[in-house]
Protein backbone atom coordinates (compact mmCIF):
# COMPACT_ATOMS: atom_id res chain seq x y z
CA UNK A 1 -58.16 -16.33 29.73
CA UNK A 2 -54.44 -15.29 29.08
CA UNK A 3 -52.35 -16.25 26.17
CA UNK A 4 -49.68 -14.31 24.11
CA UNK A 5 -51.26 -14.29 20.63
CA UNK A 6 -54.84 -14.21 19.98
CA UNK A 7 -55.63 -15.94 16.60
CA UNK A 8 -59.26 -14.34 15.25
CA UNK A 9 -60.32 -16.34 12.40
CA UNK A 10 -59.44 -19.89 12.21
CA UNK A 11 -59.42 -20.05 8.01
CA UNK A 12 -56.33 -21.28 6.50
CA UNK A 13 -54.68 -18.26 7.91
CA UNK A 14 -55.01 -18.22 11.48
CA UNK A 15 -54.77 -22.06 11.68
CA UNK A 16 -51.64 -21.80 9.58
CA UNK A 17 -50.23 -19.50 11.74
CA UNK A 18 -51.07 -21.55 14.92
CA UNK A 19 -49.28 -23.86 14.18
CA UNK A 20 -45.99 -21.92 12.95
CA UNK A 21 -46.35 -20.07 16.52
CA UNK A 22 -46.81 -23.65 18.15
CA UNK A 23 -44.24 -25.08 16.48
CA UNK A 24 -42.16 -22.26 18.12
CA UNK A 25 -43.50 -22.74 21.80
CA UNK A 26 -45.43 -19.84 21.36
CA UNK A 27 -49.10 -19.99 22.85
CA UNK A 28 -51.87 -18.82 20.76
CA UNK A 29 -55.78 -19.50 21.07
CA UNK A 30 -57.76 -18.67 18.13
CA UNK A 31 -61.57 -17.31 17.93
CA UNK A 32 -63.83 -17.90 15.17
CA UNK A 33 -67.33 -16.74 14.67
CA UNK A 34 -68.87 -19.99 12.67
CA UNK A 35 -68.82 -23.03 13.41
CA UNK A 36 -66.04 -25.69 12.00
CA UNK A 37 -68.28 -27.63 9.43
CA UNK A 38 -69.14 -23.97 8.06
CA UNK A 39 -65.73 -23.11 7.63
CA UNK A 40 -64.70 -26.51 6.25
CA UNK A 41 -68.26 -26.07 3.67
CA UNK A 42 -66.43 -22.79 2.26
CA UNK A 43 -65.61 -23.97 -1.94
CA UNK A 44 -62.45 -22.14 -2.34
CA UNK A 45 -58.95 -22.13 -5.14
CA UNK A 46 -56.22 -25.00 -4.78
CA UNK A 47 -53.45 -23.91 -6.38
CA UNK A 48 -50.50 -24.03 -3.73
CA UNK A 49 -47.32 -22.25 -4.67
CA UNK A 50 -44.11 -24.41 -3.73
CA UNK A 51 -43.75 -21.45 -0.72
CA UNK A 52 -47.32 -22.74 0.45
CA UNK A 53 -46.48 -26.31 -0.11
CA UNK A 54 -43.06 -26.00 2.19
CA UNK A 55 -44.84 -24.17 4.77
CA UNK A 56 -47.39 -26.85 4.98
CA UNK A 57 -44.73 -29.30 5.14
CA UNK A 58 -42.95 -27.17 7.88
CA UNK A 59 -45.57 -27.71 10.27
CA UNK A 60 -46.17 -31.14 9.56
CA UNK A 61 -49.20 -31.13 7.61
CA UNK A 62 -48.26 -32.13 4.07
CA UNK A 63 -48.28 -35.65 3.95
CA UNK A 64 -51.60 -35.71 2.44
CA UNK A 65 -51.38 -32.99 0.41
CA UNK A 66 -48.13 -34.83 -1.30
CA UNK A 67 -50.58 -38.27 -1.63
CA UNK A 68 -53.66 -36.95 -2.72
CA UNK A 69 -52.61 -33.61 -4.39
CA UNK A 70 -51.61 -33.29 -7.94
CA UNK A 71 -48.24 -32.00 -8.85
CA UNK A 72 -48.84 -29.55 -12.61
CA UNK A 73 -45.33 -28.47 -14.06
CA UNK A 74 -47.31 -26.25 -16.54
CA UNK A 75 -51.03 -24.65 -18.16
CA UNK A 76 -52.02 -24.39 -20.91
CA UNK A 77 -53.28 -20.63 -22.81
CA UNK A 78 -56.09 -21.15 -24.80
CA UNK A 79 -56.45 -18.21 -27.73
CA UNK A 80 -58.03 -17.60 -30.63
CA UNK A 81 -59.09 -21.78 -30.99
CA UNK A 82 -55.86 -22.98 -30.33
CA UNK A 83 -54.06 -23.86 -27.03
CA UNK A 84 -50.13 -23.37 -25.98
CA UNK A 85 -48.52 -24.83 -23.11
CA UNK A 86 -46.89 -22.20 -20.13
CA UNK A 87 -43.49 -24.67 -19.12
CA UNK A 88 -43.41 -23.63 -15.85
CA UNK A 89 -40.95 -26.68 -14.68
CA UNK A 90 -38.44 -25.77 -17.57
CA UNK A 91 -38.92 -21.57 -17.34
CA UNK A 92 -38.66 -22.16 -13.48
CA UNK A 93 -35.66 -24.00 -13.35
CA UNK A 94 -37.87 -27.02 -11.79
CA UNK A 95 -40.70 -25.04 -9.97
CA UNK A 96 -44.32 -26.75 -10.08
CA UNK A 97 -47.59 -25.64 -7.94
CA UNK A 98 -49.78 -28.21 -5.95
CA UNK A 99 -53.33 -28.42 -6.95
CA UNK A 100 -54.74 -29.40 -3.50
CA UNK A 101 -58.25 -27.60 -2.64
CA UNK A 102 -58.25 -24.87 0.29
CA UNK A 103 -60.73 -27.00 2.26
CA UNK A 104 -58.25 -30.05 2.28
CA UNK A 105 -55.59 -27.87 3.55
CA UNK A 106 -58.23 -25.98 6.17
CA UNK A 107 -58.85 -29.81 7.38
CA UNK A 108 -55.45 -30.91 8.07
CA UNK A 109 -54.52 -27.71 9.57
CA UNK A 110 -57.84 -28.32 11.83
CA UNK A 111 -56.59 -31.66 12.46
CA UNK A 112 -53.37 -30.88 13.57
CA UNK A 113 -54.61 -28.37 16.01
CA UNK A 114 -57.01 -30.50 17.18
CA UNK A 115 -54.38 -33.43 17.77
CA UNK A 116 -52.16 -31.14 19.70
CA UNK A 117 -54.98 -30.19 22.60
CA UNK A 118 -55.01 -26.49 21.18
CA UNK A 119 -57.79 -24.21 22.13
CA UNK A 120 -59.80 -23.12 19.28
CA UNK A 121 -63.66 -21.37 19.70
CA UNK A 122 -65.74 -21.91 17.39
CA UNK A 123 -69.27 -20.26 16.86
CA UNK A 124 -68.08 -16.99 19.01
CA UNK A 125 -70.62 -14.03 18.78
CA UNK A 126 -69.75 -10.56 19.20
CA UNK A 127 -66.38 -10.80 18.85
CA UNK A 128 -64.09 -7.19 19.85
CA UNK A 129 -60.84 -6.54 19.80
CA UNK A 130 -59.80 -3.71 22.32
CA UNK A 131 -56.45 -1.94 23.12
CA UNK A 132 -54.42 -2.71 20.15
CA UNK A 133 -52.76 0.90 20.50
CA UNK A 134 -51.80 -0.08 23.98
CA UNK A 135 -49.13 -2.48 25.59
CA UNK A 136 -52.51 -4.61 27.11
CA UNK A 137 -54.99 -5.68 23.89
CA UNK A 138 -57.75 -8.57 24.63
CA UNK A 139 -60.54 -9.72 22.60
CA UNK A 140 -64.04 -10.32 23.49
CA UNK A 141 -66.55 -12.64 22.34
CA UNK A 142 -69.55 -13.91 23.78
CA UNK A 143 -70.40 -18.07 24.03
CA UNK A 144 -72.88 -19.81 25.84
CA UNK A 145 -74.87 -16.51 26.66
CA UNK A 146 -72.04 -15.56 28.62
CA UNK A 147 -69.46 -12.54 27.89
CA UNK A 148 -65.11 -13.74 27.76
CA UNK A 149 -62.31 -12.32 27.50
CA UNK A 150 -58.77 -12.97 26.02
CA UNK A 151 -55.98 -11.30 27.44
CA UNK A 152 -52.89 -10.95 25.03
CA UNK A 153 -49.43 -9.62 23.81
CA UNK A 154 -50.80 -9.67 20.43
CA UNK A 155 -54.19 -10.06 18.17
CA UNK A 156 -53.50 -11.20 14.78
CA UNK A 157 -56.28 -10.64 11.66
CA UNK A 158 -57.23 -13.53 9.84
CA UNK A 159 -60.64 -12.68 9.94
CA UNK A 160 -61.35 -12.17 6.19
CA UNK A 161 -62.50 -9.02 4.06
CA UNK A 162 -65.77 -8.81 6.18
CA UNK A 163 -63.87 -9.22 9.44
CA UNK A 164 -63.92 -7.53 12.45
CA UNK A 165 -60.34 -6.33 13.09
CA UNK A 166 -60.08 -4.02 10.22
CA UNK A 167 -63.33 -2.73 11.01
CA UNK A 168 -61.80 -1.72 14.06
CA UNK A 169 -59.12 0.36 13.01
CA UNK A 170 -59.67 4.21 13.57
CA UNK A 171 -60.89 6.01 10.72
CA UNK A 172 -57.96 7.74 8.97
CA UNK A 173 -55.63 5.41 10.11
CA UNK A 174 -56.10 3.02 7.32
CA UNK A 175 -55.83 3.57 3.38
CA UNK A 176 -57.89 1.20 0.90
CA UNK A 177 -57.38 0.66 -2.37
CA UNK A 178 -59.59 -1.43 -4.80
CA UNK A 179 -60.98 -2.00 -8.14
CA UNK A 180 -64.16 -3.83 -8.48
CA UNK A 181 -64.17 -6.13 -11.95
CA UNK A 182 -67.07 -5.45 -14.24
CA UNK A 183 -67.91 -9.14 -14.13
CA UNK A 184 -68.46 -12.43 -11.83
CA UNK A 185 -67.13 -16.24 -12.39
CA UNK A 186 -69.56 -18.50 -12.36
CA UNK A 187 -68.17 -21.63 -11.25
CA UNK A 188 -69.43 -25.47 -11.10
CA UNK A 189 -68.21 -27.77 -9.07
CA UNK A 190 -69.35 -31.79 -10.31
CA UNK A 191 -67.96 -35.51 -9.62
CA UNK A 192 -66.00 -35.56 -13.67
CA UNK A 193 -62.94 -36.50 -14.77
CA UNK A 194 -61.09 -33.27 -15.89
CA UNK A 195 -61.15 -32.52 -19.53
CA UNK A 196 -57.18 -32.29 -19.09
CA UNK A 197 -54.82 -32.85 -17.13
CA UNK A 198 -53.56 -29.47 -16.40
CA UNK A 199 -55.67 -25.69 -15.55
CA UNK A 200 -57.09 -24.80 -19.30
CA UNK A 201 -57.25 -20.41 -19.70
CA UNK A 202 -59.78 -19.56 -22.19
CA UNK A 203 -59.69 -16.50 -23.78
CA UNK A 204 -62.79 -15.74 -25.78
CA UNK A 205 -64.75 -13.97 -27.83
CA UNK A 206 -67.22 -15.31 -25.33
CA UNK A 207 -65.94 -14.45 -22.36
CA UNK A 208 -63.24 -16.42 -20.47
CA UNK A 209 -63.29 -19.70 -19.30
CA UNK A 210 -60.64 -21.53 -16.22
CA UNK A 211 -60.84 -25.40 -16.75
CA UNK A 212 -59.33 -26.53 -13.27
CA UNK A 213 -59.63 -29.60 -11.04
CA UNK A 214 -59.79 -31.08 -7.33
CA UNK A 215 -59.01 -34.10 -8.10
CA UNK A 216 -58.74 -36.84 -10.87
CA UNK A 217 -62.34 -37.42 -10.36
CA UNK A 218 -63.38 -34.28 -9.34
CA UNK A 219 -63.36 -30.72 -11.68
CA UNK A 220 -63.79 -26.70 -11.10
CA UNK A 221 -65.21 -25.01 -14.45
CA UNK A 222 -65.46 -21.17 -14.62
CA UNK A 223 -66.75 -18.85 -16.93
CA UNK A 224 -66.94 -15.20 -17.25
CA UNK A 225 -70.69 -13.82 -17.03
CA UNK A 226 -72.27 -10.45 -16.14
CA UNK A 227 -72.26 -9.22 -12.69
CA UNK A 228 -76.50 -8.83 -12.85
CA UNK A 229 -76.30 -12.54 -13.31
CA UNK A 230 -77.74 -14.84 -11.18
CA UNK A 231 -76.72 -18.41 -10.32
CA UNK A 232 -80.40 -19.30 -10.48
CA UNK A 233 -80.82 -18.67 -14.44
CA UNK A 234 -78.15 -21.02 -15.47
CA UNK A 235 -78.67 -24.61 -15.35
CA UNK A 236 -76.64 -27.41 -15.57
CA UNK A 237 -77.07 -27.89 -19.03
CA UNK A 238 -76.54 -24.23 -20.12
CA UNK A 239 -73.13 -24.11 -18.37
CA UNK A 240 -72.00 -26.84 -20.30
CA UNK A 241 -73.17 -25.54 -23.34
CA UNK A 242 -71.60 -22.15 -22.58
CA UNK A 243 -68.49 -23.72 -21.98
CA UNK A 244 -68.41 -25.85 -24.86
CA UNK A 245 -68.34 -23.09 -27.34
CA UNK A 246 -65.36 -21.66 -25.51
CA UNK A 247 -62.89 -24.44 -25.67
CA UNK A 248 -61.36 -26.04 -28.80
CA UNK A 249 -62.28 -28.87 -30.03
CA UNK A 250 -60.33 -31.10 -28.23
CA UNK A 251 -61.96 -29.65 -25.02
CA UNK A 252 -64.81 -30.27 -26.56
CA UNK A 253 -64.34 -34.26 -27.28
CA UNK A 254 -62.61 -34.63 -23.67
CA UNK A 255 -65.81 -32.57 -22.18
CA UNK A 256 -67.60 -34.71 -19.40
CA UNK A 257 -70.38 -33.62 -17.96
CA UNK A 258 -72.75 -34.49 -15.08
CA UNK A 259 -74.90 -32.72 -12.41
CA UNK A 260 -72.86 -29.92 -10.85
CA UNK A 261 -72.24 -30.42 -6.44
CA UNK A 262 -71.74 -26.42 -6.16
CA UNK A 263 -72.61 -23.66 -8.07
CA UNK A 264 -72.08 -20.05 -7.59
CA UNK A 265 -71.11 -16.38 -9.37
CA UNK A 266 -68.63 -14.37 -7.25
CA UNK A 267 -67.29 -11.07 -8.39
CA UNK A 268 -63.81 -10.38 -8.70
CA UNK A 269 -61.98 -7.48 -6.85
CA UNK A 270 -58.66 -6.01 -6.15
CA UNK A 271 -58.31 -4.73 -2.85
CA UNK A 272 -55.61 -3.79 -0.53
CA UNK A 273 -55.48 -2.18 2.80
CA UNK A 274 -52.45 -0.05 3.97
CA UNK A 275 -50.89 -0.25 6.36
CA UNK A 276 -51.45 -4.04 7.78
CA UNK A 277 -49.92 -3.37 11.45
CA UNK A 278 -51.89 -1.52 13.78
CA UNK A 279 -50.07 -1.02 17.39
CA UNK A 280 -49.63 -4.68 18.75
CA UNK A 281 -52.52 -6.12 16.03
CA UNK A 282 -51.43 -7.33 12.99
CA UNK A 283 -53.78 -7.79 9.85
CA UNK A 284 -53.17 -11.33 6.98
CA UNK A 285 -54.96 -12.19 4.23
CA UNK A 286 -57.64 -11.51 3.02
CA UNK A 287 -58.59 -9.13 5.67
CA UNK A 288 -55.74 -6.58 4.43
CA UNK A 289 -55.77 -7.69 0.66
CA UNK A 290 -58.32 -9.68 -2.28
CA UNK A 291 -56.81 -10.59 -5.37
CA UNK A 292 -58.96 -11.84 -8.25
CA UNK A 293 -58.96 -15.55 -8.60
CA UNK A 294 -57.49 -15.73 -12.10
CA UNK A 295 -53.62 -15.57 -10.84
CA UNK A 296 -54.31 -18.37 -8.27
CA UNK A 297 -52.77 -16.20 -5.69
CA UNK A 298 -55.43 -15.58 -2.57
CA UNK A 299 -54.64 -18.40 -0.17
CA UNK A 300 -50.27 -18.13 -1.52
CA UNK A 301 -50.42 -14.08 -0.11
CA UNK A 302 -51.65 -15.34 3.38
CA UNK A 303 -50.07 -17.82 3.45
CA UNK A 304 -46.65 -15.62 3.37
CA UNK A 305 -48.09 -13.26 5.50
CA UNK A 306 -48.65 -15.41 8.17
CA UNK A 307 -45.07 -16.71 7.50
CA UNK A 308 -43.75 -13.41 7.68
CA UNK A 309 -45.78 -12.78 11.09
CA UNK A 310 -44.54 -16.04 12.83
CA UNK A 311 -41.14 -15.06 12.13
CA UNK A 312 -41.97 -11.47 13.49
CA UNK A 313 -43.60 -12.79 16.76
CA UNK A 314 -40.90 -15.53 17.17
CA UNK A 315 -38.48 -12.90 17.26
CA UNK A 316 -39.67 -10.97 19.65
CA UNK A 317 -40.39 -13.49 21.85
CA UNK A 318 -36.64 -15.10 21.41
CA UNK A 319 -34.82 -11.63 20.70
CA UNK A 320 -36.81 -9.12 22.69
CA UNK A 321 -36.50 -7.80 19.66
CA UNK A 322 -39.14 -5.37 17.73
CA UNK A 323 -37.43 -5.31 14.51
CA UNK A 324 -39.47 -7.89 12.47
CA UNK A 325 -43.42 -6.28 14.29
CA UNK A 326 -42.19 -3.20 13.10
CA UNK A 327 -41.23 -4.54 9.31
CA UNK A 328 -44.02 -6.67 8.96
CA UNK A 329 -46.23 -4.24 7.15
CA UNK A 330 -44.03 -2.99 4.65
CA UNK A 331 -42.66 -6.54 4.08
CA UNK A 332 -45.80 -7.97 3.25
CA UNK A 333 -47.03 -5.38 0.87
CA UNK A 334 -44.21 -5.28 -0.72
CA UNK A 335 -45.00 -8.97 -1.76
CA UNK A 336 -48.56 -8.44 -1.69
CA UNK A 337 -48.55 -5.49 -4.68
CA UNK A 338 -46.28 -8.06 -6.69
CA UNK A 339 -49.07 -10.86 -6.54
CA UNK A 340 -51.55 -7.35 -7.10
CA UNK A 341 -50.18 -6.65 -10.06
CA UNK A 342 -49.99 -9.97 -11.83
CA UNK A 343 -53.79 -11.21 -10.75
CA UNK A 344 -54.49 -7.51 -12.56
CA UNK A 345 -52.44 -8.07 -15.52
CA UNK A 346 -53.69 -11.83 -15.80
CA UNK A 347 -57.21 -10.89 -15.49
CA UNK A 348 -57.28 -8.27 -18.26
CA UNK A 349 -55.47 -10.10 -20.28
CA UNK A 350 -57.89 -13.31 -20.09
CA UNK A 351 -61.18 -11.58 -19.60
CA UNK A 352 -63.67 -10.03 -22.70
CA UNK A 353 -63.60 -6.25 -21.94
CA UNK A 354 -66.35 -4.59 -24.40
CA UNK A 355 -65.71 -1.22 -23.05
CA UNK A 356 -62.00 -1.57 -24.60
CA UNK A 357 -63.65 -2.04 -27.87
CA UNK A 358 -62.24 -3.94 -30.81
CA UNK A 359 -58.92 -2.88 -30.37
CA UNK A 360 -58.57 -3.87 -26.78
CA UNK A 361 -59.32 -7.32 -28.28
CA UNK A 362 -56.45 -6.91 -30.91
CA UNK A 363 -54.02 -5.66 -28.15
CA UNK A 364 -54.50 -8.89 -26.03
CA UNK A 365 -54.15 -10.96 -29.10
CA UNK A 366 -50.67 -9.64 -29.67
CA UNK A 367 -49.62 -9.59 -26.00
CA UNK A 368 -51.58 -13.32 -26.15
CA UNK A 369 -49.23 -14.10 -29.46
CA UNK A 370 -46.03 -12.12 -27.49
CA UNK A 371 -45.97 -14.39 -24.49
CA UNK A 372 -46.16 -17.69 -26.25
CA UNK A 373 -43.93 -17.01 -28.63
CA UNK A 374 -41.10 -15.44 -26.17
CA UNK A 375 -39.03 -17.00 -23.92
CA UNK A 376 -38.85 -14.00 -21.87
CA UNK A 377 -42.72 -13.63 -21.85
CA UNK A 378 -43.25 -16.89 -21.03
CA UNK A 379 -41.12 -17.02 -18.38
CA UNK A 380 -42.23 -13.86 -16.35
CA UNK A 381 -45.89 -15.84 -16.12
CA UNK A 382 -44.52 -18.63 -15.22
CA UNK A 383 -42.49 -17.24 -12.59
CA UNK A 384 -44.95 -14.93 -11.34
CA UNK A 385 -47.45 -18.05 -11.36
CA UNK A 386 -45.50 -20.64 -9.64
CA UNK A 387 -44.69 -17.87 -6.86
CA UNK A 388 -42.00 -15.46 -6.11
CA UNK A 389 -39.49 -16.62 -3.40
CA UNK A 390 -40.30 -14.91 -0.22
CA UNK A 391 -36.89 -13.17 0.20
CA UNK A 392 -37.57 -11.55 -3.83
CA UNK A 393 -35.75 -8.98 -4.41
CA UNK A 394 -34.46 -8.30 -0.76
């Protein structure tokens, strides 16, 4: 098989980015070791910066998200039993996010590919990529007990942190940074109402807590446990205890409860890989970078990288040009240590730290008691949540 851009991974990513390099007449085939009801069964985030939200749009898969998404101008900061209200439409100058979950967004992107007759394999084993330092990559994969092969221009990574692309990458030629969190979320997933309208952080002397939503009838709780935790030793009815002492008490009164759909604990890293261009493969996402979930930026970063790819590969194509390949690295991690540096000022901020001792609770009480209280605080969250533009600071 022979195509210009092979596509491995066909999350959010790599579909996204089919469809920007479709849109453009340029002819991509994606791989993807599971199957498409796994992939679709993945309980992800859905909080879509307005970036996301106009890329979605761009290739014509938004019309959904606008009808069954839900448009939040603002959060609210819970501290210290009382709650204050992040403006993000006013700070922003009329900037919201989209709460829309990932695996609605994975399905119309799937959709769309699928309406347009565009080759996607799903369930590949063994997947390889080979000659990315050479003018002639391809990918491998085996299907069917038999061995294929892909013959491309270019190989893109959307493959995810476990991936196989930067796996591949020569030893020494890559640099990783991360910082593993000394905790875990453990989130619920149930058929309630939300207990507000708008995402609820919870600082605590508990622990944190992230009140979010799918949907009017459908809600995402959180809360900040141990890492030796297991999902196992907390029932239904504990969680909802737990959280209950670590809202207010109007979270409390608006509280509904029922039998949770999904449950899980999931650790929380940062974690960036430098560079994310390797010859004629290119890595996005979450295989070159994990942010912790609390800034709400995971599926917003790859989304941008995959923007800043397409325009990279259209280029080339259009322009013979080698400019935007050989800027895409240091454009994306210029953005990507941005959205870095916010989930890891966020998630301190939010979490319980006992090995800060009682002062590192005082200090987040002030910088709590700073933000709400300043315009200029306020409004570096709220522009830092709601998304930087992509051109930021060019």
């Amino acid at each position: 098989m022979r195509t210009q851009v092979a596509i491995i991974g066909a999350g959010p990513s790599g579909l996204l980015l089919g469809q920007l390099l479709h849109k453009a007449g340029i002819d991509a085939v994606i791989v993807e070791r599971q199957s498409g009801d796994y992939v679709l069964g993945r309980i992800r985030a859905g909080v879509l910066e307005q970036v996301s939200v106009d890329l979605l749009d761009e290739v014509g898969v938004g019309e959904r998200m606008h009808k069954e998404g839900m448009v939040h101008g603002g959060f609210d900061m819970l501290f210290k039993g009382e709650r204050h209200r992040i403006d993000m439409n006013r700070l922003t100058a009329g900037k919201n996010v989209m709460v829309y979950g990932q695996t609605e967004v994975t399905r119309d992107l799937m959709d769309a590919r699928q309406a347009a007759g565009l080759t996607t394999i799903y369930e590949a084993g063994n997947v390889a990529v080979h000659g990315f330092d050479t003018t002639k990559p391809r990918v491998t994969y085996e299907k069917d007990g038999q061995t294929h092969e892909i013959e491309c221009d270019f190989i893109a990574g959307c493959d995810g942190f476990h991936g196989v692309c930067r796996a591949s990458v020569p030893e020494g030629a890559i640099t990783e940074y991360e910082k593993v969190y000394p905790f875990g979320w453990l989130g619920v997933l149930a058929d309630t109402p939300p207990v507000h309208h708008e995402l609820i952080y919870v600082n605590s002397t508990r622990g944190f807590a992230l009140c979010s939503q799918r949907s009017h009838t459908r809600s995402r709780y959180y809360l900040q446990v141990p890492l030796t935790d297991k999902v196992e030793a907390w029932s239904d009815d504990a969680f909802w205890n737990e959280l209950r002492l670590r809202l207010d008490v109007g979270g409390r009164e608006h509280l509904v409860t029922g039998p949770s759909i999904e449950k899980s604990v999931a650790p929380l890293r940062s974690f960036v890989a430098e560079p994310m261009r390797f010859g004629r493969m290119f890595l996005a996402g979450d295989a070159a970078h994990i942010v912790p979930p609390t800034g709400a930026k995971g599926l917003n970063l790859a989304a941008s990288d995959v923007k800043y790819l397409s325009g990279a590969l259209i280029e080339f194509y259009a322009e013979k040009s080698e400019a935007g390949i050989n800027g895409y690295s240091e454009r994306c991690l210029r953005r990507v240590w941005r959205a870095e540096r916010f989930s890891w000022w966020f998630t301190n901020l939010m979490h319980n730290l006992p090995e800060n001792g009682p002062i590192g609770q005082k200090l987040q009480d002030a910088e709590l008691d700073y933000i709400v209280h300043s315009e200029v605080g306020a409004r570096s969250v709220a522009e830092n949540y709601v998304g930087l533009p992509l051109d930021f600071g060019v």
